[in-house]
Protein backbone atom coordinates (compact mmCIF):
# COMPACT_ATOMS: atom_id res chain seq x y z
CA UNK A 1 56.10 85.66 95.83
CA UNK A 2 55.18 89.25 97.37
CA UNK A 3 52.26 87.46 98.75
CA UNK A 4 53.99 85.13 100.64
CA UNK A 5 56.56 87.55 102.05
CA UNK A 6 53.46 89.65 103.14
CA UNK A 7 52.51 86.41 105.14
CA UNK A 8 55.86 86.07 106.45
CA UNK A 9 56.26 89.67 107.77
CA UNK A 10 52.45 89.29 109.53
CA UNK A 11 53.84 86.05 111.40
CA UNK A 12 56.55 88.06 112.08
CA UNK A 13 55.23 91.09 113.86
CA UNK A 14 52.62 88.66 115.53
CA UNK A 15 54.90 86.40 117.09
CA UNK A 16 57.12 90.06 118.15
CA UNK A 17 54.15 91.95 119.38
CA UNK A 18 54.01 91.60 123.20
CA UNK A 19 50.56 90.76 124.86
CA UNK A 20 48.55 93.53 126.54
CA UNK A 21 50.04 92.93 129.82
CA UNK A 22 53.72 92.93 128.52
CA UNK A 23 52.98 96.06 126.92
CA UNK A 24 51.73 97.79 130.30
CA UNK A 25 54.23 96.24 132.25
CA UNK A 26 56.73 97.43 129.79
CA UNK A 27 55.59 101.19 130.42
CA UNK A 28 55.65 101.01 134.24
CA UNK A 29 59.24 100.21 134.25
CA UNK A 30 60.10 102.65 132.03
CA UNK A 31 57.95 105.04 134.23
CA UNK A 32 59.93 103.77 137.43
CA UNK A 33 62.85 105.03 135.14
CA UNK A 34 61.89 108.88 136.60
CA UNK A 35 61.94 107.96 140.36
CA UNK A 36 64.46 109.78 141.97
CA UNK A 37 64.57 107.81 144.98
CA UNK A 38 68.10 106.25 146.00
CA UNK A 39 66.85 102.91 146.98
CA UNK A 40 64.47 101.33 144.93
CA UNK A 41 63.14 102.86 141.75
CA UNK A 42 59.67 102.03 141.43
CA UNK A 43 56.87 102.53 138.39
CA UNK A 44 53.29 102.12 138.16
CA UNK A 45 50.58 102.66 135.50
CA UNK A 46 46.30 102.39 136.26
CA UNK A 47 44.61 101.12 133.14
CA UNK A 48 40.77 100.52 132.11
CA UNK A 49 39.32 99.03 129.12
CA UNK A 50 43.11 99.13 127.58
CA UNK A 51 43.31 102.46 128.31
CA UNK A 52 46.56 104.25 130.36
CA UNK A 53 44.43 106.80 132.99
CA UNK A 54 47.61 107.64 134.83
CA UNK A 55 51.05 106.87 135.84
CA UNK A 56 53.17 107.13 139.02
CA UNK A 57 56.37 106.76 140.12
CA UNK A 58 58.17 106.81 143.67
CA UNK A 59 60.06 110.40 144.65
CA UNK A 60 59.12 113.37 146.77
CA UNK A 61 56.48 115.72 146.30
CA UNK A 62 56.30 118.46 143.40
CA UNK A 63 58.11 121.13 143.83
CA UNK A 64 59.88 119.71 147.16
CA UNK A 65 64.35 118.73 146.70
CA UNK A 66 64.37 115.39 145.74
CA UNK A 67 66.34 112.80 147.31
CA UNK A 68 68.91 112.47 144.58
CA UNK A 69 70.17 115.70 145.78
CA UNK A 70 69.39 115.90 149.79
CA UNK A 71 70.58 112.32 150.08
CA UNK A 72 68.67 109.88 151.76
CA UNK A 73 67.42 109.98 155.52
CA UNK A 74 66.54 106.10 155.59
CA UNK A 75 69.69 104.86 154.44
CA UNK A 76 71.29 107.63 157.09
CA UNK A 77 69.19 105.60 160.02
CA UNK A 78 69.68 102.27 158.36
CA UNK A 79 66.01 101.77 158.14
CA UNK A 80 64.92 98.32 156.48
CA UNK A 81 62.95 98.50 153.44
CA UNK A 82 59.25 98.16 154.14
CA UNK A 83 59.78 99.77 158.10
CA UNK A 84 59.28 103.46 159.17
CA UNK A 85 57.45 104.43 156.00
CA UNK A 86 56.79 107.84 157.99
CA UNK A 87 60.83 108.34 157.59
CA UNK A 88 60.88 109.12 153.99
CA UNK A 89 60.02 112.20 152.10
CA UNK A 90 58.96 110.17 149.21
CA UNK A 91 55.61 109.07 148.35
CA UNK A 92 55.39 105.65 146.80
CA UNK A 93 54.42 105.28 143.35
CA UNK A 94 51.46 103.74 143.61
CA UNK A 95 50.39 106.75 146.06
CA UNK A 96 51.42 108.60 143.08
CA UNK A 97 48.94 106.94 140.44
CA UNK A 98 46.17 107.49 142.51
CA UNK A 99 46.92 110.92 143.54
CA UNK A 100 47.84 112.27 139.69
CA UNK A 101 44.84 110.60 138.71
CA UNK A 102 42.37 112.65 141.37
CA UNK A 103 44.33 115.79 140.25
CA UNK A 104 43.49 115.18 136.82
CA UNK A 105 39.45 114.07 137.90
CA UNK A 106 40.19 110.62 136.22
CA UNK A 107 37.89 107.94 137.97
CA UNK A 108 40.21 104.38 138.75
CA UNK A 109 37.68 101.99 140.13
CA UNK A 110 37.25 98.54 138.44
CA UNK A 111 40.61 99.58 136.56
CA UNK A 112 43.74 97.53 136.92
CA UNK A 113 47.24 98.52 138.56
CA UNK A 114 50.66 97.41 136.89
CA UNK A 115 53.47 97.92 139.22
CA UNK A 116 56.88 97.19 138.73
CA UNK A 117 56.60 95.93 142.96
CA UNK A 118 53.82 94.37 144.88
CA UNK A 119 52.75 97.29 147.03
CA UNK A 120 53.40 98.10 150.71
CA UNK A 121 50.79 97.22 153.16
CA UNK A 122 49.88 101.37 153.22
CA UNK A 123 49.57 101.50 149.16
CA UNK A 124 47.55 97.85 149.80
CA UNK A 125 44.65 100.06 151.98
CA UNK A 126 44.64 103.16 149.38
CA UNK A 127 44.58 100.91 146.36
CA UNK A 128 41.49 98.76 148.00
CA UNK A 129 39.29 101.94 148.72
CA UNK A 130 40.38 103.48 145.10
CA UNK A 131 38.44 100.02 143.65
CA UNK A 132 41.41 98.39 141.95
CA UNK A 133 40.19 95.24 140.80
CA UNK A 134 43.40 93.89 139.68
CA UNK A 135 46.94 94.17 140.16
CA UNK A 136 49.66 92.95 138.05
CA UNK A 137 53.56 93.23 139.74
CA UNK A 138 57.10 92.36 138.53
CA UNK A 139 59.10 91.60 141.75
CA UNK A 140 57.69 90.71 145.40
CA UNK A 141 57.91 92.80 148.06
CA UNK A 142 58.15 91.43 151.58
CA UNK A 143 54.82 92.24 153.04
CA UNK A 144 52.59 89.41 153.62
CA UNK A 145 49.95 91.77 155.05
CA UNK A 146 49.91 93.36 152.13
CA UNK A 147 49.36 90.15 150.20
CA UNK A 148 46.68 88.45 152.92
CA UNK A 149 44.40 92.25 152.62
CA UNK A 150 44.29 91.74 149.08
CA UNK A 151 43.16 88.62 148.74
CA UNK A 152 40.81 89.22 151.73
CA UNK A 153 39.30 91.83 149.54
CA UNK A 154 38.95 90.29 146.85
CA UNK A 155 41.57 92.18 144.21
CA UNK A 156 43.16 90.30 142.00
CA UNK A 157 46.96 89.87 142.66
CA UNK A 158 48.93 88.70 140.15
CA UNK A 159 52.68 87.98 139.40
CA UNK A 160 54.01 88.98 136.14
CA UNK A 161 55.82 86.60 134.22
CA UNK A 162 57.93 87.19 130.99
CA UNK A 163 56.30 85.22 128.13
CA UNK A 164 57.55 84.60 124.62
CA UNK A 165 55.69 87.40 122.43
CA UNK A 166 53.97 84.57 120.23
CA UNK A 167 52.44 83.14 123.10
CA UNK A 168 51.94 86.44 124.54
């Protein structure tokens, strides 16, 4: 009897434990959790080998007044998302990976993004010259430059999907 509840409990946590990419997803929208930008709240996590090498999330720069507390200049102008990048104080969180991960001397080529938003054409450039081979993302953004440079250089773009644990 003990020996088939053990078997029970190990089809249990199997058909609970989420796949790799689930799991990494998971973590960049609990990293977009910090953002302190008004408008969109966005996370994102580099891995290699199944290994976290840095995260990043969208807000202004250390030590600078964030826009939680200054307000927002973009929604001020009315500015539509994905226009005037220049008119933010943020960076973008995928600016952010890269950047924490050069402060930190962590090399990121051939590793793989997961973003909770398919990147802006100007986070599309710097992830192409970091070598991201991959990039997994939760919701679109509305860039199709973004989406025609990746594919023109060859990084895998990818949509996440939510899949049933057991078929993780």
């Amino acid at each position: 009897m003990i020996l088939a509840d053990l078997g029970n409990m190990e089809q249990d946590i199997k058909n609970t434990r989420p796949s790799w990419d689930a799991y990494f997803m998971s973590i960049a929208h609990l990293v977009a959790q910090r953002s302190t930008c008004l408008r969109r709240k966005v996370g994102a996590i580099l891995v290699k080998n199944r290994r976290i090498l840095a995260t990043g999330y969208n807000g202004a720069p250390s030590g600078l007044t964030h826009c939680l507390e200054i307000g927002c200049l973009r929604e001020k102008l009315k500015v539509p998302s994905g226009e005037r990048h220049e008119l933010c104080r943020g960076l973008h969180a995928e600016q952010n990976v890269i950047i924490q991960a050069a402060y930190h001397g962590i090399p990121v080529a051939n590793s793989i993004l997961y973003c909770t938003n398919l990147p802006c054409v100007i986070c599309t450039k710097m992830l192409i010259n970091a070598g991201i081979r991959s990039i997994y993302y939760a919701k679109g953004y509305a860039d199709p430059m973004s989406r025609d440079m990746l594919a023109e250089a060859g990084v895998d773009l990818i949509k996440f999907k939510e899949t049933n644990p057991s078929t993780g």
